[in-house]
C-alpha atoms as a PDB file:
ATOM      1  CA  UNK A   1      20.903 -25.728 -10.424  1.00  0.00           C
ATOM      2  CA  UNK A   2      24.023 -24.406  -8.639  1.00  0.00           C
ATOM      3  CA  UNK A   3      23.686 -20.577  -7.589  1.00  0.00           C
ATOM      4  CA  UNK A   4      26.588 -18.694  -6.310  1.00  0.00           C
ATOM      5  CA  UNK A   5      26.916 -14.572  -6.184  1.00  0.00           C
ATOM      6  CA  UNK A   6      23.426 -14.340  -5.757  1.00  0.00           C
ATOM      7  CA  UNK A   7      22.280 -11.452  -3.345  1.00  0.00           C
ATOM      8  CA  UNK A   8      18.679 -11.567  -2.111  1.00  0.00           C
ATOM      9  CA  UNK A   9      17.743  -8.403  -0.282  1.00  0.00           C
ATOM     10  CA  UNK A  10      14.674  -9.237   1.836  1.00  0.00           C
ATOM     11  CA  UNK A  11      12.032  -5.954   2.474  1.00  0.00           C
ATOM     12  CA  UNK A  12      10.736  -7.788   5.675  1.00  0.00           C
ATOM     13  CA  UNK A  13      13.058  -6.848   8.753  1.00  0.00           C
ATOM     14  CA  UNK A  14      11.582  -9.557  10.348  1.00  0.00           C
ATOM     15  CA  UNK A  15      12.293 -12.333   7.719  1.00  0.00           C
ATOM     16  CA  UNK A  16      15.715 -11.287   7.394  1.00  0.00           C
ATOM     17  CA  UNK A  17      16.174 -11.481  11.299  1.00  0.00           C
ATOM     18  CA  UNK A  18      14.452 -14.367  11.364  1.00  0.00           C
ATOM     19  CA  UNK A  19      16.660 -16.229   8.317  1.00  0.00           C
ATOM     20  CA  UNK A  20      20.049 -15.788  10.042  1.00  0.00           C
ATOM     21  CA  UNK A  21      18.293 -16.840  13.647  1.00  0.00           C
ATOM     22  CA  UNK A  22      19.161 -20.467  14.150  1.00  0.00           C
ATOM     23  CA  UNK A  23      16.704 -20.018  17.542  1.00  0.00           C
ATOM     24  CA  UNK A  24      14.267 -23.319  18.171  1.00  0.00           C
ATOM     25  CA  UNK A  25      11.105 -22.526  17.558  1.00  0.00           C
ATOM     26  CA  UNK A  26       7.728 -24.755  16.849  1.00  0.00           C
ATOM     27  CA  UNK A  27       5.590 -21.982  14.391  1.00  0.00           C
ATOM     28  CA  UNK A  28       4.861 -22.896  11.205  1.00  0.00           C
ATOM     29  CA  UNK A  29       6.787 -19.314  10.174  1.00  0.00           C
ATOM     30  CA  UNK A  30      10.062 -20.537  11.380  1.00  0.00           C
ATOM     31  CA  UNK A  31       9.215 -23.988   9.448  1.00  0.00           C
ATOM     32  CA  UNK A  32       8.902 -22.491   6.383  1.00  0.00           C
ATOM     33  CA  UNK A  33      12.330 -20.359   7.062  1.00  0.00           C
ATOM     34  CA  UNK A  34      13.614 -23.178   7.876  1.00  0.00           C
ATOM     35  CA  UNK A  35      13.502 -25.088   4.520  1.00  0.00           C
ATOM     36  CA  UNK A  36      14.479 -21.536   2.980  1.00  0.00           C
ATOM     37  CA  UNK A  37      17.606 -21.712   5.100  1.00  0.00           C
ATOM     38  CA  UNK A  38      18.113 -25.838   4.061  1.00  0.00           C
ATOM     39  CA  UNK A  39      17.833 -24.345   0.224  1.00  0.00           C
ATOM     40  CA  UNK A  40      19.834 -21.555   0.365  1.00  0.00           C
ATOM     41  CA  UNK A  41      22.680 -23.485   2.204  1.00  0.00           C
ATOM     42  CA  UNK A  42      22.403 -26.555  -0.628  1.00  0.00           C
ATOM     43  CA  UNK A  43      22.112 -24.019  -3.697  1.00  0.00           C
ATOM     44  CA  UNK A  44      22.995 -20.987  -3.301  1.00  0.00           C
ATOM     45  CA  UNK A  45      26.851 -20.487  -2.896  1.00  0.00           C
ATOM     46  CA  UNK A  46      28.938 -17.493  -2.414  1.00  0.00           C
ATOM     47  CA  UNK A  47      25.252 -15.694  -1.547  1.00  0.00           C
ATOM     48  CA  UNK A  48      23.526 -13.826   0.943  1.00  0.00           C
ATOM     49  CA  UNK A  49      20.497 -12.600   2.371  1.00  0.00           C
ATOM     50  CA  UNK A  50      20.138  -9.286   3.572  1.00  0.00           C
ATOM     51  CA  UNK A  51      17.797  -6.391   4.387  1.00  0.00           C
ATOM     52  CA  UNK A  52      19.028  -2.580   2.717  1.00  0.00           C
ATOM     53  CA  UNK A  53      17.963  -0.224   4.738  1.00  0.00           C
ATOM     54  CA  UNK A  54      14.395   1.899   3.770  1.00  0.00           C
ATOM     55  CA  UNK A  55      16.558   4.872   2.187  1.00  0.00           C
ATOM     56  CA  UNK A  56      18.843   2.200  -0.044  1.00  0.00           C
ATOM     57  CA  UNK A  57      15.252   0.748  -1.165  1.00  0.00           C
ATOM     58  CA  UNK A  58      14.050   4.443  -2.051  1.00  0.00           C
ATOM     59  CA  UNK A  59      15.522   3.816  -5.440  1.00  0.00           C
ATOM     60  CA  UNK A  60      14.542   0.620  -6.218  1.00  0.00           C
ATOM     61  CA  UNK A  61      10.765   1.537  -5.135  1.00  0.00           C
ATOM     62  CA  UNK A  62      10.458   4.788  -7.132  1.00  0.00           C
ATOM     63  CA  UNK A  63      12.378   2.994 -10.068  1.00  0.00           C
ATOM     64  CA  UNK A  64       9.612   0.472  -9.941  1.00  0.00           C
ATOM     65  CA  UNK A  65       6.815   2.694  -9.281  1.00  0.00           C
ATOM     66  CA  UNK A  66       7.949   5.089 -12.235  1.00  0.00           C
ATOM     67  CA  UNK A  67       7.982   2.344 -14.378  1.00  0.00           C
ATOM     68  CA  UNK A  68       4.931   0.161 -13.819  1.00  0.00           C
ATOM     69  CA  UNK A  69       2.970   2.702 -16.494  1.00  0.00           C
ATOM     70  CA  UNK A  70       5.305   1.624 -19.709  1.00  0.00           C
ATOM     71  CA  UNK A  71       4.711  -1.095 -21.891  1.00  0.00           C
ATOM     72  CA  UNK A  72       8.183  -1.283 -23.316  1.00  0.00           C
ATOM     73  CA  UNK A  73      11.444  -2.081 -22.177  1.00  0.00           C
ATOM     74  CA  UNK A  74      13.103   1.364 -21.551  1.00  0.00           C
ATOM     75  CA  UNK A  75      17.113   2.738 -21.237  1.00  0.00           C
ATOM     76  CA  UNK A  76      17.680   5.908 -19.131  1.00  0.00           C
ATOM     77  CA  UNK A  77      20.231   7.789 -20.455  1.00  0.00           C
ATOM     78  CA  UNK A  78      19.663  10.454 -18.080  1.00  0.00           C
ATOM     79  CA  UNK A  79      18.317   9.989 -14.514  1.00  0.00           C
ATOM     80  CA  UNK A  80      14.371   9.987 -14.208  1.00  0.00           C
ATOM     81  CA  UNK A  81      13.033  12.738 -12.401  1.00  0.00           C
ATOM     82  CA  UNK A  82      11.627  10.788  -9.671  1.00  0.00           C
ATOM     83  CA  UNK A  83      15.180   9.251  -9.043  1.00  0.00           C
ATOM     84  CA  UNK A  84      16.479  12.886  -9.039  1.00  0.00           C
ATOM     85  CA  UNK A  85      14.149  13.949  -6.404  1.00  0.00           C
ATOM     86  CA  UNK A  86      15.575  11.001  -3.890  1.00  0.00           C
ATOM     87  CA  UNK A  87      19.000  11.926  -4.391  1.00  0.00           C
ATOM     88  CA  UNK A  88      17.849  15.598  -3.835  1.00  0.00           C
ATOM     89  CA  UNK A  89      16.348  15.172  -0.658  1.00  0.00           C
ATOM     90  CA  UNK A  90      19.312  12.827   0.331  1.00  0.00           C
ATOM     91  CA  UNK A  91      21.598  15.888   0.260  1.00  0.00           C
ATOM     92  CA  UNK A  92      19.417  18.384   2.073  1.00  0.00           C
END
């Protein structure tokens, strides 16, 4: 399968760092990135791997956190209350 436009945000600073590193190293850590690199440079076109910062995650956490109690597929039409409380404290 053929990827492209794929963006895969990475919560580990130190995976991220350590994916766009092209440094020698022996540990079994930077083996493992290193097939991950070998994949994403044979599959994955027009892509990227990055790392949002903590406050860009916020929303994706608390949308995930508020949601982990329903059983079925929701739509907001109107911005959860946990997700207003974020953007809130974002303007303060």
């Amino acid at each position: 399968m053929q990827f492209d436009n794929v963006d895969f945000a990475m919560d580990s600073k130190t995976t991220h760092d350590a994916f766009h590193s092209y440094k020698d190293d022996v540990s079994e850590f930077k083996h493992i990135i290193s097939a991950c690199q070998s994949l994403f440079a044979n599959h994955f076109t027009n892509s990227r791997v990055e790392f949002p910062r903590r406050q860009t995650n916020a929303f994706a956490y608390a949308l995930a956190e508020g949601t982990t109690l329903l059983t079925n597929p929701i739509i907001y039409f109107n911005t959860p209350y946990y997700i207003n409380n974020i953007i809130f404290n974002k303007m303060l």
